[in-house]
N, C-alpha and C. Protein backbone atom coordinates (compact mmCIF):
# COMPACT_ATOMS: atom_id res chain seq x y z
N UNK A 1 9.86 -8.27 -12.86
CA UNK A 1 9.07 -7.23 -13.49
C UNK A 1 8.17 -6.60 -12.43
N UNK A 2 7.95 -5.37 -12.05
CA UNK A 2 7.63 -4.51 -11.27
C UNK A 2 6.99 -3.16 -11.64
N UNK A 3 5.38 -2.89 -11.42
CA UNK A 3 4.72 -1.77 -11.44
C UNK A 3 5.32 -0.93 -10.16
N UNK A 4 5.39 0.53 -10.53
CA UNK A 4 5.93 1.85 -9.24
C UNK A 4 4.43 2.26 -9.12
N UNK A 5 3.90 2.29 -8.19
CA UNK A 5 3.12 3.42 -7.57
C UNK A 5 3.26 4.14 -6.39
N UNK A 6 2.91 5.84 -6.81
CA UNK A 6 3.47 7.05 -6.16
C UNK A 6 1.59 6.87 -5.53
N UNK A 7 1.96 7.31 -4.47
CA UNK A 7 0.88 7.66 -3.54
C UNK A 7 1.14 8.81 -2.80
N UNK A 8 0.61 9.63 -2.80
CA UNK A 8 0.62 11.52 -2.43
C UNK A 8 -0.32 11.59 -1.59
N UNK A 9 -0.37 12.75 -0.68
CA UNK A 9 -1.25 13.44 0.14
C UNK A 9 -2.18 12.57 1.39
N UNK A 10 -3.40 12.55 1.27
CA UNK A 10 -4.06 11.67 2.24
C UNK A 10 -4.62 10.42 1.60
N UNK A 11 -4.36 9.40 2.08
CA UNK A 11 -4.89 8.33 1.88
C UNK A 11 -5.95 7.67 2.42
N UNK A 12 -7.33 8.57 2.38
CA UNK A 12 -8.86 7.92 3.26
C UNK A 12 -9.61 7.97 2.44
N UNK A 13 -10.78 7.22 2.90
CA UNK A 13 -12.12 7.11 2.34
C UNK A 13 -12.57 8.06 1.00
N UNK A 14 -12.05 9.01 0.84
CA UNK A 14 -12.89 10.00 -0.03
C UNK A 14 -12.01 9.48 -1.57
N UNK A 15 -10.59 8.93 -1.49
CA UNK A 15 -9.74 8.57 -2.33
C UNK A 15 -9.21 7.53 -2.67
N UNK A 16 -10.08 6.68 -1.75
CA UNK A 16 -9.28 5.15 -1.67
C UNK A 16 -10.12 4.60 -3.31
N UNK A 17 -11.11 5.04 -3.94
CA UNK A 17 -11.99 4.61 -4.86
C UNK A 17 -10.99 4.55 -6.09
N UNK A 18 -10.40 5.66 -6.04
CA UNK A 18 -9.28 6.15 -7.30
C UNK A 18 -8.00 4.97 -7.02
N UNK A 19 -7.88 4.72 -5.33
CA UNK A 19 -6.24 3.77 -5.75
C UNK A 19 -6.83 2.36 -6.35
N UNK A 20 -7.67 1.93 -5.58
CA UNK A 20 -8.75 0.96 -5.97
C UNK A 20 -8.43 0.52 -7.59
N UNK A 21 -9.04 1.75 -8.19
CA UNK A 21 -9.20 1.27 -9.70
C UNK A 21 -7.52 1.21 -10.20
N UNK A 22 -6.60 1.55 -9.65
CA UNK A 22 -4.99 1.95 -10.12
C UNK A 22 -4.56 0.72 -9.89
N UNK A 23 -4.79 -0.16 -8.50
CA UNK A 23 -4.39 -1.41 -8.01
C UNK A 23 -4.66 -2.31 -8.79
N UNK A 24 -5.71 -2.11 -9.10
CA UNK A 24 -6.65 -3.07 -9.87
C UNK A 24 -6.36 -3.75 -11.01
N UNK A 25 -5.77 -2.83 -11.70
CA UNK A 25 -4.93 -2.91 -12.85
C UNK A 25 -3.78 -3.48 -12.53
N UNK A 26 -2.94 -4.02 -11.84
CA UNK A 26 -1.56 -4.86 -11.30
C UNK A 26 -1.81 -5.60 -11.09
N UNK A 27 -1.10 -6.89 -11.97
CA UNK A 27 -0.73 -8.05 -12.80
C UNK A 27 0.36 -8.50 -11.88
N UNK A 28 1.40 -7.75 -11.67
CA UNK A 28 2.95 -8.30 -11.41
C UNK A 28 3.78 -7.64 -9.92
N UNK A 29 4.63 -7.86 -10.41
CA UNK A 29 5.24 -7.57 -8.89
C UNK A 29 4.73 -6.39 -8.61
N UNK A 30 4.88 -5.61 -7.39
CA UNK A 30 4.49 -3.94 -7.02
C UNK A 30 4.95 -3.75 -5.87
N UNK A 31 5.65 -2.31 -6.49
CA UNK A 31 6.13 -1.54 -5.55
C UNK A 31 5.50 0.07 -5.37
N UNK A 32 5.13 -0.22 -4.30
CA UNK A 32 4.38 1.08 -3.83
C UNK A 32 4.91 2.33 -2.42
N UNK A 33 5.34 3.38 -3.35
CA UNK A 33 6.39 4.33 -2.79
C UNK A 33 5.28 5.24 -2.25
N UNK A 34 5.80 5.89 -0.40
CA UNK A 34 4.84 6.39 0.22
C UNK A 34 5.76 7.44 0.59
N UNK A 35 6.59 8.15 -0.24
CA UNK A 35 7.44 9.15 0.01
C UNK A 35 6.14 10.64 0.26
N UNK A 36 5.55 10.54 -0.48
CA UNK A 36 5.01 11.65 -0.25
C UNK A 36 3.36 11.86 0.08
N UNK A 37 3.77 10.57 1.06
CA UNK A 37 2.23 10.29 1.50
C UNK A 37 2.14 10.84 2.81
N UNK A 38 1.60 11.44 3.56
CA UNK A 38 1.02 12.57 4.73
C UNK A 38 0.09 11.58 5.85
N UNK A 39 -0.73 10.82 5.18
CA UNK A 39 -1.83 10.42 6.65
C UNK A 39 -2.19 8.92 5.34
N UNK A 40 -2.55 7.83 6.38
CA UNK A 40 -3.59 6.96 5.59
C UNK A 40 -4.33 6.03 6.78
N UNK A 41 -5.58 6.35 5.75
CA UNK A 41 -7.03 5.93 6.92
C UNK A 41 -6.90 4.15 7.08
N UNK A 42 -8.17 3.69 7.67
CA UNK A 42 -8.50 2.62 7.89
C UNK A 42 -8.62 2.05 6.57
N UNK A 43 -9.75 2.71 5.59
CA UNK A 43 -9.71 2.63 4.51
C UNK A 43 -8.72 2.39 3.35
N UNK A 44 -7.63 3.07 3.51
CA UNK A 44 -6.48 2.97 2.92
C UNK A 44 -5.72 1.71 2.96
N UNK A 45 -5.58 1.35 4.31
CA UNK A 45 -4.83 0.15 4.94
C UNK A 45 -5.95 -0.92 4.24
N UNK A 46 -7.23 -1.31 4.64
CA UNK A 46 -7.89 -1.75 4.03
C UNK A 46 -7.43 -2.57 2.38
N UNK A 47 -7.68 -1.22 1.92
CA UNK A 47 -6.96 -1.60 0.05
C UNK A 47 -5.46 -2.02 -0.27
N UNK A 48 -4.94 -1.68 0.87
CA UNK A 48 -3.14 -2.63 1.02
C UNK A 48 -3.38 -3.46 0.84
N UNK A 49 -4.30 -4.24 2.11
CA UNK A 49 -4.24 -5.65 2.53
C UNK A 49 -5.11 -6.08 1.33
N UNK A 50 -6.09 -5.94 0.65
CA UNK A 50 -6.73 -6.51 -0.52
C UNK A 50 -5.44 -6.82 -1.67
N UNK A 51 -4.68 -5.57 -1.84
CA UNK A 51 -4.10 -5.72 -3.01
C UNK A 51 -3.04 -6.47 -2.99
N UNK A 52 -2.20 -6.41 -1.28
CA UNK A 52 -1.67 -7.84 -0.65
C UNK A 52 -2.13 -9.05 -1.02
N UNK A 53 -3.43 -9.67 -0.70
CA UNK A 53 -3.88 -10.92 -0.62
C UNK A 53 -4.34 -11.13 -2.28
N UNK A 54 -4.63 -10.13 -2.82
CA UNK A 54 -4.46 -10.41 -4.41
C UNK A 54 -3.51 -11.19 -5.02
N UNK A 55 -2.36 -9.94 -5.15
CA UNK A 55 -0.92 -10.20 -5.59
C UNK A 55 -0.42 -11.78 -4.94
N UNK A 56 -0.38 -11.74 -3.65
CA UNK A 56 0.37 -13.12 -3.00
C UNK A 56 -0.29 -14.31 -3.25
N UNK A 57 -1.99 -14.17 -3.76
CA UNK A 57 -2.46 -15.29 -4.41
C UNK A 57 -2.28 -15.92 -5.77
N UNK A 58 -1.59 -15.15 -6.48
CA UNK A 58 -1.10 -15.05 -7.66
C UNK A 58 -0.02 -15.55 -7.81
N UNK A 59 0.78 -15.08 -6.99
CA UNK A 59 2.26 -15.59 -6.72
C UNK A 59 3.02 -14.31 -6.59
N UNK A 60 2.67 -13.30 -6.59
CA UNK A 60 3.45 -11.70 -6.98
C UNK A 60 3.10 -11.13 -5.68
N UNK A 61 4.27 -10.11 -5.58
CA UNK A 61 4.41 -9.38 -4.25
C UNK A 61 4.27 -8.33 -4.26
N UNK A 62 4.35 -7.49 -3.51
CA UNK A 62 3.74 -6.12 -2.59
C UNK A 62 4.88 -5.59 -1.79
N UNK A 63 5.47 -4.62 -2.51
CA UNK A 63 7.03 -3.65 -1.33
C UNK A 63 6.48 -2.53 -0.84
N UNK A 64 6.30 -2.16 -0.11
CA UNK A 64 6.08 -0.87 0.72
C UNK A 64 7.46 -0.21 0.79
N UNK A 65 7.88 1.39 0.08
CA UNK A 65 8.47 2.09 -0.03
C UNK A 65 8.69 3.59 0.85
N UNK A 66 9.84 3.99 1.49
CA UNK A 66 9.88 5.37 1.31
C UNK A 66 9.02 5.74 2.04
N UNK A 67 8.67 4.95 3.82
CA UNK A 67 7.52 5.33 4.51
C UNK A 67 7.92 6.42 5.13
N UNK A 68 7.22 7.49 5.86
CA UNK A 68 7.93 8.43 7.27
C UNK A 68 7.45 7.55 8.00
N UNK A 69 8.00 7.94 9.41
CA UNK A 69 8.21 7.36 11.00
C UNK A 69 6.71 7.56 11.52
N UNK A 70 6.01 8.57 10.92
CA UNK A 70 4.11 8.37 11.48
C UNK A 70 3.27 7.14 10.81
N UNK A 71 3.71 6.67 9.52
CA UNK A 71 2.92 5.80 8.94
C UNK A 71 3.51 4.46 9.39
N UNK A 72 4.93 4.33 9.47
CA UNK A 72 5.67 2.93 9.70
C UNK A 72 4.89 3.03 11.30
N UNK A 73 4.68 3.59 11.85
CA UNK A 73 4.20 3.34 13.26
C UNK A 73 2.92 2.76 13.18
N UNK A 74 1.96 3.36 12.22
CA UNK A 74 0.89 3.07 11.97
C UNK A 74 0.69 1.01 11.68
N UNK A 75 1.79 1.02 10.55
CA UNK A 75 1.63 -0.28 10.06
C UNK A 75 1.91 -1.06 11.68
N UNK A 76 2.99 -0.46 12.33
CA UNK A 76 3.54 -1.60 13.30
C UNK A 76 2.50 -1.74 14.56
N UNK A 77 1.84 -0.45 14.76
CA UNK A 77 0.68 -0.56 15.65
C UNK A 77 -0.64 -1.93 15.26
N UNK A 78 -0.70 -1.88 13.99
CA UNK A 78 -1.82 -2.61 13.55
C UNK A 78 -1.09 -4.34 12.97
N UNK A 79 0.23 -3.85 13.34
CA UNK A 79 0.73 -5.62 13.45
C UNK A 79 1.16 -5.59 11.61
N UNK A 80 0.58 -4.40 10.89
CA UNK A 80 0.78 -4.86 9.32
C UNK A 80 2.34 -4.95 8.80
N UNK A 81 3.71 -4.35 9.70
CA UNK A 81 5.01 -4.37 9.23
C UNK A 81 5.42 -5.50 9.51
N UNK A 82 4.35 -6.83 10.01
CA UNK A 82 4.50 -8.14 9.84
C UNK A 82 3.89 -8.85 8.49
N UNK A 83 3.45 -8.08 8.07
CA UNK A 83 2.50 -8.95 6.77
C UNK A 83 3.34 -8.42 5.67
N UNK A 84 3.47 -7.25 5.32
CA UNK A 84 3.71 -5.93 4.56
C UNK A 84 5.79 -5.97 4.58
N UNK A 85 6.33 -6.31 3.12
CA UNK A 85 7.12 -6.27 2.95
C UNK A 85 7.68 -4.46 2.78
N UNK A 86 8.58 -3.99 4.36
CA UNK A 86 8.59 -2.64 4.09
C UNK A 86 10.30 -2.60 3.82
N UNK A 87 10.59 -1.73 3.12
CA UNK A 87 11.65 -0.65 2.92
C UNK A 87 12.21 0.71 3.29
């Protein structure tokens, strides 16, 4: 059993409050599609890794979806396409 979340446009500080409360709400597995995601801040990455260490304390997982080649760089720069189950 698996929640989809679509994540759009920029992912920083001014918006991370809104994924926050969306995450927040996930119980169960999650898959989170970054097809039409553009940029994501420190901040952003930030609320991954929370909603990571949530979920995996629980027993439930975290898929990273549908990245472009600027963000997968991002994760692999910061070591996270080792933590972060990507697709």
């Amino acid at each position: 059993n698996s929640n989809q979340v679509f994540i759009s446009g920029r992912l920083n500080a001014s918006v991370t409050s809104k994924l926050v409360e969306a995450l927040e709400t996930i119980k169960d597995n999650c898959i989170i599609d970054f097809k039409e995601l553009e940029y994501i801040s420190s901040a952003g990455l930030g609320e991954l890794i929370q909603t990571y260490s949530r979920l995996k304390d629980s027993g439930k997982s975290l898929k990273l979806i549908n990245m472009n080649s600027h963000i997968r760089e991002v994760f692999k720069i910061c070591g996270l396409d080792k933590v972060f189950t990507i697709d």
